[in-house]
N, C-alpha and C. Protein backbone atom coordinates (compact mmCIF):
# COMPACT_ATOMS: atom_id res chain seq x y z
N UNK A 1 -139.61 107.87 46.43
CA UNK A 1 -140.17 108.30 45.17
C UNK A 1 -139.13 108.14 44.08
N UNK A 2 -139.63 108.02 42.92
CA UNK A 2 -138.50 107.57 41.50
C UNK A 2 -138.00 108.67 41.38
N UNK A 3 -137.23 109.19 40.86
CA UNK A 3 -136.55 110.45 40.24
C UNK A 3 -137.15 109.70 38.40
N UNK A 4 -137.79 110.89 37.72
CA UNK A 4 -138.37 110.64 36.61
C UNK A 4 -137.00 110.79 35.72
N UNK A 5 -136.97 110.33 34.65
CA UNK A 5 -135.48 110.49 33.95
C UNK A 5 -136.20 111.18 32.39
N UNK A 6 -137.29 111.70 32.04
CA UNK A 6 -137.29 112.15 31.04
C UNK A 6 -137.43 111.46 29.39
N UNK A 7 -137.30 109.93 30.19
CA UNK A 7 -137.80 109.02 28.86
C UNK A 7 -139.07 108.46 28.89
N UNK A 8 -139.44 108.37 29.87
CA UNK A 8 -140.90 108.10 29.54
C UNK A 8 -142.07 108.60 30.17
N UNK A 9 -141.32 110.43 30.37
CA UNK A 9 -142.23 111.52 31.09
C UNK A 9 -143.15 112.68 30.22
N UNK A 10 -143.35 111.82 29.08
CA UNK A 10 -144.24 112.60 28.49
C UNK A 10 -145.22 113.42 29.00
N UNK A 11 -146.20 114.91 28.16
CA UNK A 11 -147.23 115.49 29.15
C UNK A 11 -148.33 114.42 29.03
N UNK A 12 -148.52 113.89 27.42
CA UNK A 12 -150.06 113.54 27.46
C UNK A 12 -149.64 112.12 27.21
N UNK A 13 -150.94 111.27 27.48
CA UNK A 13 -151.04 109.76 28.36
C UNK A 13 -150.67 108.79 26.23
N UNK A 14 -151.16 109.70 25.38
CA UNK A 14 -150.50 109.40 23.71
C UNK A 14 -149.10 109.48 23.70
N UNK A 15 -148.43 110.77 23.99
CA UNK A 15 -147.25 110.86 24.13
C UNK A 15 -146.10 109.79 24.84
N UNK A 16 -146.92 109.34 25.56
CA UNK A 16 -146.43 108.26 26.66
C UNK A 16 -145.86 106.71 26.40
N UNK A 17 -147.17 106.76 25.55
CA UNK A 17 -147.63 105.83 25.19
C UNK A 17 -146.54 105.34 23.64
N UNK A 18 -146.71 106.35 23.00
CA UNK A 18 -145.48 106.76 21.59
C UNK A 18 -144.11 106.47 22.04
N UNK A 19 -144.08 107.26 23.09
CA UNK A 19 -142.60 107.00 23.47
C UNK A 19 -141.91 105.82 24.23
N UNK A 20 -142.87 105.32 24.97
CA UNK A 20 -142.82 104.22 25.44
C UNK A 20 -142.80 102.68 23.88
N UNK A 21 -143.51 102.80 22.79
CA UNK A 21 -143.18 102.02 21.86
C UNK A 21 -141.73 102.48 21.31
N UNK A 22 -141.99 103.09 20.73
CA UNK A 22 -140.76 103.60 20.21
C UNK A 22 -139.12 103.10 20.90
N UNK A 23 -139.04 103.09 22.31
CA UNK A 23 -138.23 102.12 22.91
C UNK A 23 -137.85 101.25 23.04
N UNK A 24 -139.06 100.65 23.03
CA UNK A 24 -139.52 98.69 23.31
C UNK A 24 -139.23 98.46 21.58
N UNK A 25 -139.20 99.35 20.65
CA UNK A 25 -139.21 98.60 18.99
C UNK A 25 -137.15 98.61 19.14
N UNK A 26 -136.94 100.28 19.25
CA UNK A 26 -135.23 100.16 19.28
C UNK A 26 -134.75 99.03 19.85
N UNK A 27 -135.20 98.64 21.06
CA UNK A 27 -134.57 97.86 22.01
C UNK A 27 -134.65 96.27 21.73
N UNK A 28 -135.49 96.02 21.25
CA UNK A 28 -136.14 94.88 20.74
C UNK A 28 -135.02 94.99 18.98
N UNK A 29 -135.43 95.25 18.39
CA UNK A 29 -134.52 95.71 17.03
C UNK A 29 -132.49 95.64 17.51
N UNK A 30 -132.45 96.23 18.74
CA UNK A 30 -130.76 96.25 19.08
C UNK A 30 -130.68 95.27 19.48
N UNK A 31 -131.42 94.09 20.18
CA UNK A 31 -131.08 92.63 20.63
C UNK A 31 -131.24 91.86 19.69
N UNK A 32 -132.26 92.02 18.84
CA UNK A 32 -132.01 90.88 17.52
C UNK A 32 -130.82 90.90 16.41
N UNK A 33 -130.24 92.36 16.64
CA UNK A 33 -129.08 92.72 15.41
C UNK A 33 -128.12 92.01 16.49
N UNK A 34 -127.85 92.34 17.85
CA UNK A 34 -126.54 91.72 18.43
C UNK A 34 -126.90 90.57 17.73
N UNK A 35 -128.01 89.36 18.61
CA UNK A 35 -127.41 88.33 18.18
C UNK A 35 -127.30 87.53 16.40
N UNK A 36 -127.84 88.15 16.02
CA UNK A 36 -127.64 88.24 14.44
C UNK A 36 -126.08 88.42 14.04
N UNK A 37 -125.39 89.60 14.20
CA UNK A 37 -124.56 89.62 14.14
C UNK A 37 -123.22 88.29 14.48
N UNK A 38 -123.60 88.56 15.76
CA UNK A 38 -123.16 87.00 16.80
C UNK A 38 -123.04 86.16 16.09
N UNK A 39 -124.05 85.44 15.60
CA UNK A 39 -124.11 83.88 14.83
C UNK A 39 -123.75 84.33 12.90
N UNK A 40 -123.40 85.46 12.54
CA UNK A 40 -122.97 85.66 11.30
C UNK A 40 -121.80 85.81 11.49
N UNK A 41 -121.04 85.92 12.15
CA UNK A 41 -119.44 86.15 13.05
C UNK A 41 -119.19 84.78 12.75
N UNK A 42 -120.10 83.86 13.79
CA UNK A 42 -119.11 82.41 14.24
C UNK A 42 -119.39 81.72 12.95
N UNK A 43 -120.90 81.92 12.52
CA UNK A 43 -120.75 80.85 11.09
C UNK A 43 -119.71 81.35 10.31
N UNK A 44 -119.32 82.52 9.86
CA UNK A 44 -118.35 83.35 9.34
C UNK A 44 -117.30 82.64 8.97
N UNK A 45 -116.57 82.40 10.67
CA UNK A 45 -115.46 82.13 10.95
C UNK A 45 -115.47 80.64 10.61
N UNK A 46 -116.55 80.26 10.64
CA UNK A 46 -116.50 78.37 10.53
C UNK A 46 -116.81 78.12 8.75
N UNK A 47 -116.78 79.19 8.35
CA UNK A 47 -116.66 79.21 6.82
C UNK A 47 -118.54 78.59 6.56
N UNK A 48 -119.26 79.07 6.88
CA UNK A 48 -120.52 78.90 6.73
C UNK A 48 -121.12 79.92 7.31
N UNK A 49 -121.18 81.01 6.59
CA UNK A 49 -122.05 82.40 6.63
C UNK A 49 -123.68 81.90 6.28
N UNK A 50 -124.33 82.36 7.04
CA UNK A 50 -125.81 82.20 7.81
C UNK A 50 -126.48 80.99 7.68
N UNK A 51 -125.49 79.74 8.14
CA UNK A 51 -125.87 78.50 8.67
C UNK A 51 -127.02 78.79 9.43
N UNK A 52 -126.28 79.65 10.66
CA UNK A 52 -127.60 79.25 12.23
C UNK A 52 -129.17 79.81 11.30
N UNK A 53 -129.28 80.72 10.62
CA UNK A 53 -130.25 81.30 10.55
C UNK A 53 -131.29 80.27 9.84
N UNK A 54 -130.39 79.70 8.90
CA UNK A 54 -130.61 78.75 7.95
C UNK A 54 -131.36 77.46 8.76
N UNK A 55 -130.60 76.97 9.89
CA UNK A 55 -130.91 75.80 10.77
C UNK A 55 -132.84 76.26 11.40
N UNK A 56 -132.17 77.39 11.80
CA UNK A 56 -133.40 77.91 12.76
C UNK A 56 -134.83 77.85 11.99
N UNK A 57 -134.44 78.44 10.43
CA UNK A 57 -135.58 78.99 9.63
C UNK A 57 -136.36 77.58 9.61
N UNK A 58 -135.35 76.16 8.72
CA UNK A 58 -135.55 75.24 8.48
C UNK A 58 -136.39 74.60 9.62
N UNK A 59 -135.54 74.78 11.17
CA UNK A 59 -136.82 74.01 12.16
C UNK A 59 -137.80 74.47 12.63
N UNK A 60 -137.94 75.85 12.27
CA UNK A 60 -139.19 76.36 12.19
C UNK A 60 -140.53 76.22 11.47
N UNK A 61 -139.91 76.48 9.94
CA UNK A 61 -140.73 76.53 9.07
C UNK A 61 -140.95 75.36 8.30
N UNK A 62 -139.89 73.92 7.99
CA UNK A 62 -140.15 72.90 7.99
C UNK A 62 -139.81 71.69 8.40
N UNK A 63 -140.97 71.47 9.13
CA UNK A 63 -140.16 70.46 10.57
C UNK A 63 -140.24 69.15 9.75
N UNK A 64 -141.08 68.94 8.81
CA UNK A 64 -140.96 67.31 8.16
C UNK A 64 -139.65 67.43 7.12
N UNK A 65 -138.74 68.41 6.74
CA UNK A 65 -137.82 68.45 6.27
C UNK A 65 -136.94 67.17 6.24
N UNK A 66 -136.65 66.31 5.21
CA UNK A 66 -135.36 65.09 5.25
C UNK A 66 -134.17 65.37 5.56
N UNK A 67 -133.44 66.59 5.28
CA UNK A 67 -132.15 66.66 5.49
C UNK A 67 -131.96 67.32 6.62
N UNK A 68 -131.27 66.25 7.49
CA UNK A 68 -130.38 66.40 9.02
C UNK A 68 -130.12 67.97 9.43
N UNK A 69 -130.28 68.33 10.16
CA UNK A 69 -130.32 70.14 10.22
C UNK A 69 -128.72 70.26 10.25
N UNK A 70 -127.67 69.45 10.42
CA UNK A 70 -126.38 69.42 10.45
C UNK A 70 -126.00 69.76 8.93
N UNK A 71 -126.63 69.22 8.05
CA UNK A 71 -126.39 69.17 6.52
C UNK A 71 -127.21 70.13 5.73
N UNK A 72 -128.04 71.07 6.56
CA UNK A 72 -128.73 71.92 5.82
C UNK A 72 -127.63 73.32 5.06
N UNK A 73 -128.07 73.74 4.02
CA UNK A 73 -127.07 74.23 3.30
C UNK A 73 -127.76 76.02 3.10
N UNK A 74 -127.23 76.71 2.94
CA UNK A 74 -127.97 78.23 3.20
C UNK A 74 -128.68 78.15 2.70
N UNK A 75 -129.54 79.01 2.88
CA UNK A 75 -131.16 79.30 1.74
C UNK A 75 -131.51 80.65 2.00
N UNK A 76 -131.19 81.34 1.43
CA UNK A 76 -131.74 82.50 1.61
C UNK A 76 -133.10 83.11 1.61
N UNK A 77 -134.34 82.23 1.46
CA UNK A 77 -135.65 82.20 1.91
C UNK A 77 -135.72 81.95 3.51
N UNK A 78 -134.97 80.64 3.95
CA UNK A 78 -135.02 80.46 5.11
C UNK A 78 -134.49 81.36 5.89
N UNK A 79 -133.32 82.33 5.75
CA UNK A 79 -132.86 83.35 6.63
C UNK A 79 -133.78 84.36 6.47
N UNK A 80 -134.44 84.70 5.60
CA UNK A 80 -135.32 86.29 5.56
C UNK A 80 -136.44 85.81 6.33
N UNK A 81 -136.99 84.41 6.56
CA UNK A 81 -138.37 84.34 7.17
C UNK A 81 -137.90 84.30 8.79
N UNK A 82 -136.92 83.50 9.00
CA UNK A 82 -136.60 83.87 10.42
C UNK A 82 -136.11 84.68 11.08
N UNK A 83 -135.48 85.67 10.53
CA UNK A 83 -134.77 86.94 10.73
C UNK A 83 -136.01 87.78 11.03
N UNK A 84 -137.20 88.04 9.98
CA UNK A 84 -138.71 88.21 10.57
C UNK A 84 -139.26 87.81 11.22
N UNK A 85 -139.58 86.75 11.86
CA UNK A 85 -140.26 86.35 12.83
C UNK A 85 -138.89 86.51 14.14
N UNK A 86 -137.44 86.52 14.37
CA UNK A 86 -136.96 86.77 15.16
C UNK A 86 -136.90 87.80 15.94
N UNK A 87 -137.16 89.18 14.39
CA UNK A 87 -137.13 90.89 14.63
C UNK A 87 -138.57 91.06 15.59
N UNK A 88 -139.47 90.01 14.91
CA UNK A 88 -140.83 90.49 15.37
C UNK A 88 -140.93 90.27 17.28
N UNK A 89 -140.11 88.67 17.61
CA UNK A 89 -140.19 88.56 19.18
C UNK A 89 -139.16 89.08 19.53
N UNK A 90 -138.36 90.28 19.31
CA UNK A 90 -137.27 90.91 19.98
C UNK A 90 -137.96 92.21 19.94
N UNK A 91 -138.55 92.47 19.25
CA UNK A 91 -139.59 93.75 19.34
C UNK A 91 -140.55 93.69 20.86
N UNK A 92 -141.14 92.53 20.46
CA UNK A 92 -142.24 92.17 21.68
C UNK A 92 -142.23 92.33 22.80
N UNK A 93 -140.48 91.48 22.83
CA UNK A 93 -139.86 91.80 24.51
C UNK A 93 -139.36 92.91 24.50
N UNK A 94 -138.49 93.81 23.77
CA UNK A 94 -138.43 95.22 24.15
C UNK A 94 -139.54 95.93 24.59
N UNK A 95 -140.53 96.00 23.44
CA UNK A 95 -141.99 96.06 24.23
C UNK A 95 -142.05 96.07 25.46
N UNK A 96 -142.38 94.76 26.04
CA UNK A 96 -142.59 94.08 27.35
C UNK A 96 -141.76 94.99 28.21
N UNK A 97 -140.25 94.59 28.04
CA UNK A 97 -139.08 95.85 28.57
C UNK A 97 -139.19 97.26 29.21
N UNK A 98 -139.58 97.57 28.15
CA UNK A 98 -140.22 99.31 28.57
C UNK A 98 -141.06 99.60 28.97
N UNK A 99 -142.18 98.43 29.06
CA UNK A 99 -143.55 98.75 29.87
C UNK A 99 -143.25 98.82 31.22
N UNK A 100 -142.15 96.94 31.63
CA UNK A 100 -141.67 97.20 32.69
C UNK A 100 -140.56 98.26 33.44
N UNK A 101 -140.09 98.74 32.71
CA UNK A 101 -139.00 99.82 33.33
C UNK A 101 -140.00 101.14 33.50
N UNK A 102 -141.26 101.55 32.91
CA UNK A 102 -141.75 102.63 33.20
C UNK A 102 -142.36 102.63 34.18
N UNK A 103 -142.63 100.94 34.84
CA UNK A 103 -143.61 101.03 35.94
C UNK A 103 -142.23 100.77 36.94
N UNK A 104 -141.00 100.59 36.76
CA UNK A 104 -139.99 100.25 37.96
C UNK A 104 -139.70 101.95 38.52
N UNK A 105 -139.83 102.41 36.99
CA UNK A 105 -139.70 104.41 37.44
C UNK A 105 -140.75 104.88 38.32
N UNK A 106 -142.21 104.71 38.11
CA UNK A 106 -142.72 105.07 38.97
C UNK A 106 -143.28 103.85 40.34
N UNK A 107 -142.51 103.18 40.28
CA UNK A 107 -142.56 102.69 42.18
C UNK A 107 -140.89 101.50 42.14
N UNK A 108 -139.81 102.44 42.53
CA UNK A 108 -138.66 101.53 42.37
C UNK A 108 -138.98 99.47 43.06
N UNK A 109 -139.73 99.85 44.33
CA UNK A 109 -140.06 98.40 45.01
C UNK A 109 -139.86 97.17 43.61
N UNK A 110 -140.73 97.49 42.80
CA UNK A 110 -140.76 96.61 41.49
C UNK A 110 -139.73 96.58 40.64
N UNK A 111 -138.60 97.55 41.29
CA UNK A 111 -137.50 96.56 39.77
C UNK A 111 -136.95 95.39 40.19
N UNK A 112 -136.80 95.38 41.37
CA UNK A 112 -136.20 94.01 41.64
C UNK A 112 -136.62 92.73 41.42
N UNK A 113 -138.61 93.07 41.69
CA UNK A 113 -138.79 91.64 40.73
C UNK A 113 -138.91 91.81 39.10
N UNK A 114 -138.84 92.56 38.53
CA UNK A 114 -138.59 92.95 37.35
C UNK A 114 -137.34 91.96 36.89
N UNK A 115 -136.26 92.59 38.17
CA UNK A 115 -134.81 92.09 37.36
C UNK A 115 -135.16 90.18 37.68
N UNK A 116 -135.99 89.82 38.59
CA UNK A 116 -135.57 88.42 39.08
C UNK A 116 -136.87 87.88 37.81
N UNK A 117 -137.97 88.51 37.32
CA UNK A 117 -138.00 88.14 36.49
C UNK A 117 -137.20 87.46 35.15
N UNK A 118 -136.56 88.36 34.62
CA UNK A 118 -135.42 88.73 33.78
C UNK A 118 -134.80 87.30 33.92
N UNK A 119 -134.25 87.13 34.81
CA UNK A 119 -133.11 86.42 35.24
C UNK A 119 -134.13 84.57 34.78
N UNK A 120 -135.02 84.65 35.59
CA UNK A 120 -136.29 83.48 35.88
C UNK A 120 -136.43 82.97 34.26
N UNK A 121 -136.56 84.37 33.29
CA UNK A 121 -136.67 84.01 31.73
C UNK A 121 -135.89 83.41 31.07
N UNK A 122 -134.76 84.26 31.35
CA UNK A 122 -133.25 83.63 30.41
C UNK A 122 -133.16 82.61 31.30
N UNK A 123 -132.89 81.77 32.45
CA UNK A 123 -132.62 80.58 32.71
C UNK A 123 -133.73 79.07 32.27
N UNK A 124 -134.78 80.08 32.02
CA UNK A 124 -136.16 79.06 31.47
C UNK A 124 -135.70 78.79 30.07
N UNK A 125 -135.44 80.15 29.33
CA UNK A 125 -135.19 80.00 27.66
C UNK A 125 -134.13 78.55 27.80
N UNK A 126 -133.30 78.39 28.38
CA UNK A 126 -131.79 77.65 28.26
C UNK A 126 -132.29 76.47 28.86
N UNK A 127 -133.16 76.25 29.40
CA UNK A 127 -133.26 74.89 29.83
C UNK A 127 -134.59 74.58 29.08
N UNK A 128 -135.35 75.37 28.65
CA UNK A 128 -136.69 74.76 27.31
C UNK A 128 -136.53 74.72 26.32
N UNK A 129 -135.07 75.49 26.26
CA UNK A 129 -134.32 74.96 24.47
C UNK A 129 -133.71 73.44 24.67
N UNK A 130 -133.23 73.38 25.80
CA UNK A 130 -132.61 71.84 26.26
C UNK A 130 -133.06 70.99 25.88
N UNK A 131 -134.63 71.01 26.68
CA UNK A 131 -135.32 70.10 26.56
C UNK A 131 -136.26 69.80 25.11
N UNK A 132 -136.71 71.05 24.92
CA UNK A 132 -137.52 70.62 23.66
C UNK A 132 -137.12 71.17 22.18
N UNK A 133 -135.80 71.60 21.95
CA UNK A 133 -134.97 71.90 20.90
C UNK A 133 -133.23 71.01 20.84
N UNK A 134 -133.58 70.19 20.76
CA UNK A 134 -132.56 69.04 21.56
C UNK A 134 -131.65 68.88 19.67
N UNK A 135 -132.48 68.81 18.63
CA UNK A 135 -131.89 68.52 17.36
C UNK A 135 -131.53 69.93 17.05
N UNK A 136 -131.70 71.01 17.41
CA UNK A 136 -131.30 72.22 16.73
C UNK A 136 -130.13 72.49 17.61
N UNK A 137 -130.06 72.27 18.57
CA UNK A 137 -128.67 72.50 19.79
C UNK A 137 -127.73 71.02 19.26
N UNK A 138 -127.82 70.68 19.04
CA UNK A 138 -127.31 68.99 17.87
C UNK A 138 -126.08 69.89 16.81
N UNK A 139 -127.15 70.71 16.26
CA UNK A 139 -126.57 71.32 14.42
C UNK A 139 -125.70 72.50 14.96
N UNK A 140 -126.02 73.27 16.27
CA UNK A 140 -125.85 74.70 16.63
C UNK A 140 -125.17 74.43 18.24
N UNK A 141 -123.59 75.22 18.48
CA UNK A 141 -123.47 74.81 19.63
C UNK A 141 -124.03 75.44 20.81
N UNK A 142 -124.60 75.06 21.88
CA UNK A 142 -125.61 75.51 22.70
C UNK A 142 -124.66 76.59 23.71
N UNK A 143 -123.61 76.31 23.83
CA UNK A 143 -122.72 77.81 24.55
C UNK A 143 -123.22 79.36 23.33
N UNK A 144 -122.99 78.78 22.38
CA UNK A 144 -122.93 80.32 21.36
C UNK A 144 -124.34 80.48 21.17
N UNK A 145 -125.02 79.69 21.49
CA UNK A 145 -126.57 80.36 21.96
C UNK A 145 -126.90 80.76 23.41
N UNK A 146 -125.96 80.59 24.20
CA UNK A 146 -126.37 80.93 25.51
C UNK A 146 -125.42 82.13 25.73
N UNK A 147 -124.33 82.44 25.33
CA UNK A 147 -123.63 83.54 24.74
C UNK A 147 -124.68 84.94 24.19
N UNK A 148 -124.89 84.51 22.68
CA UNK A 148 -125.71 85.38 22.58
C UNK A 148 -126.77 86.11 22.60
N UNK A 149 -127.49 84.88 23.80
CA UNK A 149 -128.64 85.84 24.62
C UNK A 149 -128.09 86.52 25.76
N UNK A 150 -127.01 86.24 25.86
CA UNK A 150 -126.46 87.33 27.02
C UNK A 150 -125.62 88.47 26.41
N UNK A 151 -125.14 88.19 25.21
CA UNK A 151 -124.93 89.77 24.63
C UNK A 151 -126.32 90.19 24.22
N UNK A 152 -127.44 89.93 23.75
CA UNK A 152 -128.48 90.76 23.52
C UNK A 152 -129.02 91.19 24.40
N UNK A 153 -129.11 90.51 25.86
CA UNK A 153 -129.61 90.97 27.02
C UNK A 153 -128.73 92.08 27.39
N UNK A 154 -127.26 92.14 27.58
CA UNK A 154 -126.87 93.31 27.41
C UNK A 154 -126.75 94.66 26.37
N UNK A 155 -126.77 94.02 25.50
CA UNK A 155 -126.95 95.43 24.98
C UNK A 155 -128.41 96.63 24.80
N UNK A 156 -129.77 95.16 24.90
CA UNK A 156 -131.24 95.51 25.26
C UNK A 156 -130.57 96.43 26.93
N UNK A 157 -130.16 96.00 27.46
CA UNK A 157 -129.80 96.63 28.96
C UNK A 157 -129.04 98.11 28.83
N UNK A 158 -128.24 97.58 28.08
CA UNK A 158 -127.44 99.10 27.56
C UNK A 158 -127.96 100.22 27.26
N UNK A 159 -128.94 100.01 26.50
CA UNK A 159 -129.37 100.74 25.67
C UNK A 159 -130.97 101.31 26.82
N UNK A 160 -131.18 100.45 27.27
CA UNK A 160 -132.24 100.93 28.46
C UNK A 160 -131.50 101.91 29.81
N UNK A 161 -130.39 101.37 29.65
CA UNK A 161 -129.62 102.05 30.84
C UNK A 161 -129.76 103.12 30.66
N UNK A 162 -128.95 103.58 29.28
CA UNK A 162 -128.88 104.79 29.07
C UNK A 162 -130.39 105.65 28.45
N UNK A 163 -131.65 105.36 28.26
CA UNK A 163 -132.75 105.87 28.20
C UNK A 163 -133.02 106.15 29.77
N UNK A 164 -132.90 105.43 31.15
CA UNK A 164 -133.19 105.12 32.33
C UNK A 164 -131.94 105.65 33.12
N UNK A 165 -131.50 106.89 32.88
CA UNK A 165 -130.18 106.59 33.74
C UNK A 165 -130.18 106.58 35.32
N UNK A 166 -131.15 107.40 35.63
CA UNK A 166 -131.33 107.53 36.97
C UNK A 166 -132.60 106.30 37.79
N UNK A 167 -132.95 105.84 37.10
CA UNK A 167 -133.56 104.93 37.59
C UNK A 167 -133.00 103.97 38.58
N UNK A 168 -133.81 103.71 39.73
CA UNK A 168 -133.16 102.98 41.18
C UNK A 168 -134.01 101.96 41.59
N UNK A 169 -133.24 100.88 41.77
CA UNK A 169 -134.27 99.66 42.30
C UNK A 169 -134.01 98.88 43.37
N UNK A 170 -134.93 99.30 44.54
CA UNK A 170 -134.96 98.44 45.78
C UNK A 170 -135.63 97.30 45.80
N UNK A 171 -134.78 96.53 46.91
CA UNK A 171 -135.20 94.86 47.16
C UNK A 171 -136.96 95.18 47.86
């Protein structure tokens, strides 16, 4: 049996439900600021403060764009729209996150594929950015994106740890 840890042992099935978002938004919100942070650091340091965001917004939002994503120059439209749509799928998967950790609390059997999930995702993200983001890994070096999905995965982890402390997961 789980030992309940008090984060997502609400009395009523609303309460539950509240508290269980409320997690999945922090958690989701603390992995998009790591890697935000992350890529405002290295552009920083490379004397181009919010390049990546800039690159990202641009191959997002306009893919018939002429200028080489190498030569794209900040825009501060392009960082606020992707920084939103980034906040919004780091939300999602925190989301996702806490749905799964409330069901690993009540039957541990399932964290383990939980975690091999996990694992199954981030190695998919890194090889479907490979393949079908091939000009944005071009402009952006693909270690400091594979970097900082593993600091956001940790600190999304961190921050679950410590909501989950007693939580236990058998093979």
């Amino acid at each position: 049996m789980a030992t309940q840890t008090g984060a997502t042992t609400s009395t009523t099935p609303e309460a539950r439900t509240m508290a269980l978002a409320q997690e999945g938004l922090i958690a989701g919100l603390v992995g998009a600021a790591t890697i935000a942070v992350w890529f405002l650091l290295l552009d920083s340091l490379s004397s181009r403060p919010l390049y990546t965001p800039t690159v990202l917004g641009t191959a997002l939002f306009r893919r018939g764009a002429t200028t080489p994503l190498s030569e794209v120059l900040p825009d501060l439209e392009m960082v606020l729209m992707f920084t939103w749509v980034h906040g919004l799928v780091f939300v999602a998967i925190g989301g996702i996150g806490a749905r799964l950790l409330a069901l690993a609390e009540r039957n541990p059997n399932l964290g383990f594929g939980i975690l091999m999930l996990f694992v199954f995702f981030e190695c998919g993200f890194v090889v479907g950015a490979m393949f079908f983001a091939e000009p944005i890994l071009h402009a952006l070096a693909w270690p400091a994106v594979l970097v900082a999905n593993m600091l956001a995965a940790a600190a999304m982890g961190g921050y679950f740890w410590v909501r989950h402390p007693n939580l236990r997961v058998q093979p």
